[in-house]
C-alpha atoms as a PDB file:
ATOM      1  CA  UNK A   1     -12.635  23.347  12.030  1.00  0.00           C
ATOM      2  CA  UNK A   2     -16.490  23.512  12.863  1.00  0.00           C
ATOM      3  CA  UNK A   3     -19.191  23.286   9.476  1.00  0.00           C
ATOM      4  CA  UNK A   4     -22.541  24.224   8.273  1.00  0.00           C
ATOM      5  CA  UNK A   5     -24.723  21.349   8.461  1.00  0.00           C
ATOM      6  CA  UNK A   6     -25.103  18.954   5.985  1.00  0.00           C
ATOM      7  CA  UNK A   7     -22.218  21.356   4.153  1.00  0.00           C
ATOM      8  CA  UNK A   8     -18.445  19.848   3.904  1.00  0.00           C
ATOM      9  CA  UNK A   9     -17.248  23.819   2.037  1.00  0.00           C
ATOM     10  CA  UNK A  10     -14.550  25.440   4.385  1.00  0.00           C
ATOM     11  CA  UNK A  11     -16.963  28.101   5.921  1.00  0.00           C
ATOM     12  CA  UNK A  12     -14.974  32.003   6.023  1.00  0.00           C
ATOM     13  CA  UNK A  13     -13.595  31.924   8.975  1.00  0.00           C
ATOM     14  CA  UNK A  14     -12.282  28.231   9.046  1.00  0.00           C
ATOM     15  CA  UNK A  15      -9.549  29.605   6.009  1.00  0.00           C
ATOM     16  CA  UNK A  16      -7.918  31.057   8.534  1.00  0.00           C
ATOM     17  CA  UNK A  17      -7.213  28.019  10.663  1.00  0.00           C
ATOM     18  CA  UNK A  18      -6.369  26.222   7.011  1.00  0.00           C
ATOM     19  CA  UNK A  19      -3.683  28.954   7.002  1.00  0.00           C
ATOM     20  CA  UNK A  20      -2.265  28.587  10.300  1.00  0.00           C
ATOM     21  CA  UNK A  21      -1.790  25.288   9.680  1.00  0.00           C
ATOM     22  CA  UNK A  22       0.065  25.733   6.272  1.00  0.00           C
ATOM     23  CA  UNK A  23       2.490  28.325   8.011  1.00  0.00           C
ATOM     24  CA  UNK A  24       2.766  25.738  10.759  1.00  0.00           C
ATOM     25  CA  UNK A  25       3.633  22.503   8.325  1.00  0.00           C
ATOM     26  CA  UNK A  26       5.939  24.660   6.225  1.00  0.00           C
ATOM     27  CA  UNK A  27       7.778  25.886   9.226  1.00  0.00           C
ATOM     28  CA  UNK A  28       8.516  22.623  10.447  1.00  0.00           C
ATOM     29  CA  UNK A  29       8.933  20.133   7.715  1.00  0.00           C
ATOM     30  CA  UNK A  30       9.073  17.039   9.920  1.00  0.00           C
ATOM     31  CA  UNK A  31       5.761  17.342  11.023  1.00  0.00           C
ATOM     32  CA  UNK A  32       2.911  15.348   9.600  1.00  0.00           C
ATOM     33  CA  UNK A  33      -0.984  16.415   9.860  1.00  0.00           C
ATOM     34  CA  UNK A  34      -4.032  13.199  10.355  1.00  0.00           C
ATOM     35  CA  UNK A  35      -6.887  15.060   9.060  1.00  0.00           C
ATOM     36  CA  UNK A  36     -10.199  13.303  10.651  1.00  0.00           C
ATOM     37  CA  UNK A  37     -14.224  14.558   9.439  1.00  0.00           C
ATOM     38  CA  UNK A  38     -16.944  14.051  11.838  1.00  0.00           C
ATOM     39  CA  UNK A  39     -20.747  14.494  11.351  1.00  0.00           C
ATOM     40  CA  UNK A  40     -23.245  15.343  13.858  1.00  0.00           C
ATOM     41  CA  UNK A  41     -26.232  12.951  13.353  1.00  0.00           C
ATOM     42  CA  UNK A  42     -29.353  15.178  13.368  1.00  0.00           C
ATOM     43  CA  UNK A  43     -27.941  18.056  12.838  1.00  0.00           C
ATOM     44  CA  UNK A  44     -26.055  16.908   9.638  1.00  0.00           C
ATOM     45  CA  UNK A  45     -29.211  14.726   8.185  1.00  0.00           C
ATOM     46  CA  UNK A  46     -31.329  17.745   7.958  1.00  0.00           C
ATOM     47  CA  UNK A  47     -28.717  19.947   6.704  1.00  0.00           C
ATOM     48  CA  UNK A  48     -28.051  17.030   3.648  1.00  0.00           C
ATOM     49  CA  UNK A  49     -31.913  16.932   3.158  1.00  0.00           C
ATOM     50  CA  UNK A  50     -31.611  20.554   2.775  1.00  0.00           C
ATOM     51  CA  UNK A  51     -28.664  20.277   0.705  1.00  0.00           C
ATOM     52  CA  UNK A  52     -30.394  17.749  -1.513  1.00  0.00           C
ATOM     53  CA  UNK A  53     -34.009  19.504  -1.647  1.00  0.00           C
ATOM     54  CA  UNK A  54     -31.654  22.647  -3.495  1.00  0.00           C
ATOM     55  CA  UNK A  55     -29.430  20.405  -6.048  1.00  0.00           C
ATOM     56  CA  UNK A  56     -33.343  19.140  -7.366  1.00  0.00           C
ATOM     57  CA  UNK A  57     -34.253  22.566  -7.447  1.00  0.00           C
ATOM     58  CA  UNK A  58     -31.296  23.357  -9.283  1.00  0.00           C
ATOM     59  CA  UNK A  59     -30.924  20.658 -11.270  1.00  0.00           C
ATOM     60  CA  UNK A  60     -34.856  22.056 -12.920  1.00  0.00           C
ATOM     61  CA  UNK A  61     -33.552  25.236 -13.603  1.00  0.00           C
ATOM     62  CA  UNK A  62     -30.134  23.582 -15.207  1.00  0.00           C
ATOM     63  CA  UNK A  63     -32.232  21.456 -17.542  1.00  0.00           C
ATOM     64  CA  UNK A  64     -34.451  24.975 -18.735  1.00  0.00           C
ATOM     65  CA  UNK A  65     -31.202  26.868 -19.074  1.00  0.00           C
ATOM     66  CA  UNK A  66     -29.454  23.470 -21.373  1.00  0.00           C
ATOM     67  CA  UNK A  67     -32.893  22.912 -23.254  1.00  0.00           C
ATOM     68  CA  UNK A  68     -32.466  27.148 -23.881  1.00  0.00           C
ATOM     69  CA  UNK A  69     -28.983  26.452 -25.301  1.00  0.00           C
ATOM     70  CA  UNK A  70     -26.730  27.376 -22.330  1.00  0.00           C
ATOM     71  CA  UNK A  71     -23.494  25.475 -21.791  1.00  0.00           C
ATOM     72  CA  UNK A  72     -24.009  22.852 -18.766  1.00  0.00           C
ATOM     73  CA  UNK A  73     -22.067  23.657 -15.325  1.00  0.00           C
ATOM     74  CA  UNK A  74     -22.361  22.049 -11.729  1.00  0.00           C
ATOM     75  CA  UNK A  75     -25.549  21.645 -10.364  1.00  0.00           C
ATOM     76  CA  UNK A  76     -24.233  23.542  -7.460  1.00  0.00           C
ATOM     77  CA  UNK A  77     -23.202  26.461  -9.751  1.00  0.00           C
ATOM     78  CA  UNK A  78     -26.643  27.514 -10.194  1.00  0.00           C
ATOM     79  CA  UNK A  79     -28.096  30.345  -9.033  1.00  0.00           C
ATOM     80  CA  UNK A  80     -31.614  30.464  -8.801  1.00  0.00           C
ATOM     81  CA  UNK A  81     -33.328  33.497  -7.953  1.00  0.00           C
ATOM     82  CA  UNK A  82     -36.340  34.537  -5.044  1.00  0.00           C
ATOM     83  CA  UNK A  83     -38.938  34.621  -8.180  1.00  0.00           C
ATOM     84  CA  UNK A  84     -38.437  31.598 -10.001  1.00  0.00           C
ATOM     85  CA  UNK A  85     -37.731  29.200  -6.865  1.00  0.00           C
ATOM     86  CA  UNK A  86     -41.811  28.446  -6.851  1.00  0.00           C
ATOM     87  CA  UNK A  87     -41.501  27.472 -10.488  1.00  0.00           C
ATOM     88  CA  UNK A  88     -38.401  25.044 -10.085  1.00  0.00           C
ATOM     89  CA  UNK A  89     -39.532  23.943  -7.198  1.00  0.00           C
ATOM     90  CA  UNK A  90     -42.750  22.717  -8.484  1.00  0.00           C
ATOM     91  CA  UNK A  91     -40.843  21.150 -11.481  1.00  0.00           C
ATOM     92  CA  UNK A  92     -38.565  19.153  -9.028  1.00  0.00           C
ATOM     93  CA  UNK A  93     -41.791  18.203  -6.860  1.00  0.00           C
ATOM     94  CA  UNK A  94     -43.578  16.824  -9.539  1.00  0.00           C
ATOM     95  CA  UNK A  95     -40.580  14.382 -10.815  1.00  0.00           C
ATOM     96  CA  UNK A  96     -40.452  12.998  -7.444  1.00  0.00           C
ATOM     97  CA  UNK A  97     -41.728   9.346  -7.689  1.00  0.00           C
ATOM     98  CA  UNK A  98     -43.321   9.986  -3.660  1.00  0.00           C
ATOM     99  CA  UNK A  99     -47.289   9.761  -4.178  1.00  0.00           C
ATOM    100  CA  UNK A 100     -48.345  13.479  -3.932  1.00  0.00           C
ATOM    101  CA  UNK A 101     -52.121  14.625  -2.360  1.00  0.00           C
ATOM    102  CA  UNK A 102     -54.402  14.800  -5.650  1.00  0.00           C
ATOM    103  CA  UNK A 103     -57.995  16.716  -5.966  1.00  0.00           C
ATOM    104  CA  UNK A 104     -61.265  15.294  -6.234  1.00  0.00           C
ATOM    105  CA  UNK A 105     -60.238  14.290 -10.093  1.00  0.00           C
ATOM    106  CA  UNK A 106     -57.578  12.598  -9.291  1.00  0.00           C
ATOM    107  CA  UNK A 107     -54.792  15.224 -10.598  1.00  0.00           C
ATOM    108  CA  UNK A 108     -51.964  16.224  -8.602  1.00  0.00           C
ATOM    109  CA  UNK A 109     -52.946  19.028  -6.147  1.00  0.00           C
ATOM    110  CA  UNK A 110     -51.001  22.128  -5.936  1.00  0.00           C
ATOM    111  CA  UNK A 111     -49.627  22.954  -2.756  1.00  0.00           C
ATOM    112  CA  UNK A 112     -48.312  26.097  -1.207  1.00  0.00           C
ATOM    113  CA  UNK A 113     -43.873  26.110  -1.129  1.00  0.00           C
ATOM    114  CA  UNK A 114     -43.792  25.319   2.472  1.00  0.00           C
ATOM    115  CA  UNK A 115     -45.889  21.988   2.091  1.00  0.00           C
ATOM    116  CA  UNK A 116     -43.965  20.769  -0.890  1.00  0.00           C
ATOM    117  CA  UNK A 117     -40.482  21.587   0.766  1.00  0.00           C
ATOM    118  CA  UNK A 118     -41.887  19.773   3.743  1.00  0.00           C
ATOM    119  CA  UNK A 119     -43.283  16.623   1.313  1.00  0.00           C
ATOM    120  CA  UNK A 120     -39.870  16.823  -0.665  1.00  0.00           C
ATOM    121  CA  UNK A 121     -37.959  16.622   2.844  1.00  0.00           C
ATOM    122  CA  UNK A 122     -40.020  14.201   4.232  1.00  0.00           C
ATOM    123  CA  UNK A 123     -38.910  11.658   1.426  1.00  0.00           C
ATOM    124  CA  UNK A 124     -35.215  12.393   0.689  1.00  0.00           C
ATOM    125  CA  UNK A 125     -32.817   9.649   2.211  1.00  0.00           C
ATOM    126  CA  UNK A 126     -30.077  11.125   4.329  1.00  0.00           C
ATOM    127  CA  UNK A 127     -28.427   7.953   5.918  1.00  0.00           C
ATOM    128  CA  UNK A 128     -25.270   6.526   7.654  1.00  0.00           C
ATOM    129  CA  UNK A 129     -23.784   6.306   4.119  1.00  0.00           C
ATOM    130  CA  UNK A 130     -24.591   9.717   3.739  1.00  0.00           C
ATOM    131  CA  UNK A 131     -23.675  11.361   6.305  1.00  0.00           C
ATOM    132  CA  UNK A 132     -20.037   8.830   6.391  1.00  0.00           C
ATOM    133  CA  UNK A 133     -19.249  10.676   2.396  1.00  0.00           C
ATOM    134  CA  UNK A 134     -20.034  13.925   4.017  1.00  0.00           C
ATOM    135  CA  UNK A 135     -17.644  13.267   6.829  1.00  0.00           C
ATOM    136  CA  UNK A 136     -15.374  12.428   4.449  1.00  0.00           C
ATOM    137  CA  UNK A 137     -15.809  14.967   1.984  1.00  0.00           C
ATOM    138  CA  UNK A 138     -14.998  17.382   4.524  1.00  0.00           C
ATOM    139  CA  UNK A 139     -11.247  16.111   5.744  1.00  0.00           C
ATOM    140  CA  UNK A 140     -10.631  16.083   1.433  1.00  0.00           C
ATOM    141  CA  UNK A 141     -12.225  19.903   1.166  1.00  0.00           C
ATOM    142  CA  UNK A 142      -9.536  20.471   4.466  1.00  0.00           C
ATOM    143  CA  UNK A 143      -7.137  18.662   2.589  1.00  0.00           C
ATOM    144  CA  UNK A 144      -7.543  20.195  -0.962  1.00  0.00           C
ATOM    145  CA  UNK A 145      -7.118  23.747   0.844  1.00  0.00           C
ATOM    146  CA  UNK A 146      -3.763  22.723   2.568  1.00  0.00           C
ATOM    147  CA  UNK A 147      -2.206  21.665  -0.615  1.00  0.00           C
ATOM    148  CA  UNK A 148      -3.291  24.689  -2.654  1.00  0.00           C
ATOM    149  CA  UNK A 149      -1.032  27.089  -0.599  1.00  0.00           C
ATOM    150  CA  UNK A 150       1.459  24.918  -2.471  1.00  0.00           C
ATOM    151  CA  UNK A 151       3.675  25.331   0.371  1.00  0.00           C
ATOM    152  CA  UNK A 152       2.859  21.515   1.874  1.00  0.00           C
ATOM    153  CA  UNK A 153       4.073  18.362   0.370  1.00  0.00           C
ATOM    154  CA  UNK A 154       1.199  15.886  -0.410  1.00  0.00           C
ATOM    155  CA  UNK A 155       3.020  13.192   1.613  1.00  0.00           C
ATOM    156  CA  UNK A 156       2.506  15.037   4.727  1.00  0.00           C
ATOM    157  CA  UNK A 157      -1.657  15.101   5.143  1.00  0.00           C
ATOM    158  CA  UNK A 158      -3.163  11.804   6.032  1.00  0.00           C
ATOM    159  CA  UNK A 159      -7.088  11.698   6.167  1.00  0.00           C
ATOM    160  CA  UNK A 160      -8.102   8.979   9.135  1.00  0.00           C
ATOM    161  CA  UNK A 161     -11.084   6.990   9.022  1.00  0.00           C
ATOM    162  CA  UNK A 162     -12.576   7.689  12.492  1.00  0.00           C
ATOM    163  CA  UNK A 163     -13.726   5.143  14.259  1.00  0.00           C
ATOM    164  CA  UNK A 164     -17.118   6.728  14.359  1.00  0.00           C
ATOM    165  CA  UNK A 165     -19.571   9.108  12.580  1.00  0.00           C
ATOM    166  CA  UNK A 166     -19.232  11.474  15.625  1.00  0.00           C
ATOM    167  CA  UNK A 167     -16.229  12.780  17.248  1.00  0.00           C
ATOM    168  CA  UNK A 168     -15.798  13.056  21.361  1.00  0.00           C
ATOM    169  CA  UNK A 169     -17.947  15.505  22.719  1.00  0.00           C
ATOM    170  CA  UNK A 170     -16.212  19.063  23.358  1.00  0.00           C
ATOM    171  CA  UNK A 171     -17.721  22.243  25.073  1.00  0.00           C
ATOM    172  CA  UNK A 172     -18.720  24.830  22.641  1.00  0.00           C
ATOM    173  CA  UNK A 173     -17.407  23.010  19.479  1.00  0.00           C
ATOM    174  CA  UNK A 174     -19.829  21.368  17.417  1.00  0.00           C
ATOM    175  CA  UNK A 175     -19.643  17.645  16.298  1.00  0.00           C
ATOM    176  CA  UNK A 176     -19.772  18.798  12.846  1.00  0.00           C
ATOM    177  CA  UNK A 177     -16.357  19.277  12.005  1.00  0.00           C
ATOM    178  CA  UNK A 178     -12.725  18.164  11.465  1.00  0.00           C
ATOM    179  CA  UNK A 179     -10.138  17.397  13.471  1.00  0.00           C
ATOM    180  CA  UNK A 180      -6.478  17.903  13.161  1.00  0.00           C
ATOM    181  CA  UNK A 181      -3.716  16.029  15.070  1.00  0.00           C
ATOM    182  CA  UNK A 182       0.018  16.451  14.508  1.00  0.00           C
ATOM    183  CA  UNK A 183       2.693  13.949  14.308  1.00  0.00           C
END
């Protein structure tokens, strides 16, 4: 099952390989499913900075909504919109402890949204440790999805540690992704 970069959600068309396999394991009740994620280095890096860049956007517009009295939900369940991305993404910029261009008075310069998603992206750490939770996030999300159908005993998935970051290469498949193998 192939993913977005930097992204370990089941993409659309990878539930219906998540329900294939449930028919499959609850057909046959002897069989047992290793569940393996895989990253693909550069590809996967930028997609986490990306990833990351939106949670601190996010994360501005979560703090206006709390200090406005709304409840607080998941970072990643905000929704912010086309017109106030500039805004929070100013507001994230500035908390960033990165030293930032300043004018001829010494005060922070304001930049355009390109340059300060390209600042912001230039300092966020993606690394090995990273890109391994993503990996791993991915066989749970796999996992979590097989045992919702309810129709697959917990007993029966396995998530492998690979014995690398990347899987073998494969024609047309991408190395972000995760692999199943039946026993």
């Amino acid at each position: 099952m192939e993913f977005e970069p930097g992204l370990a959600t089941i993409p659309p068309d990878g539930q219906k390989k998540v329900d294939a396999l449930v028919t499959a394991l609850s057909e046959k009740p002897s069989l047992k499913l290793e569940i393996a994620g895989y990253v693909s280095p550069d590809a996967d890096r930028e997609g986490l900075k990306n990833y990351f860049l939106q949670r601190k956007v996010k994360a501005q517009k979560l703090n206006d909504l709390v200090k406005k009295g709304s409840a607080a939900v998941p970072v990643d369940g905000v929704v912010v919109a086309r017109e106030e991305y500039e805004k929070y993404l100013t507001l994230a910029y500035r908390a960033e402890p990165f030293p930032k261009p300043r004018n001829f008075i010494g005060m922070v310069k304001s930049l355009p949204v390109p340059e300060m998603e390209k600042l912001m992206l230039t300092n966020i750490e993606a690394g090995d440790g990273e890109l391994r939770q993503l990996a791993s996030q991915r066989a749970n999300a796999v996992k979590d999805a097989l045992l919702q159908a309810g129709k697959v005993e917990p007993e029966r998935l396995f998530i492998v540690e690979p014995k690398g970051l990347t899987p073998e290469k494969k024609d047309k498949v991408k190395d972000s992704r995760v692999e199943f193998k039946i026993a």
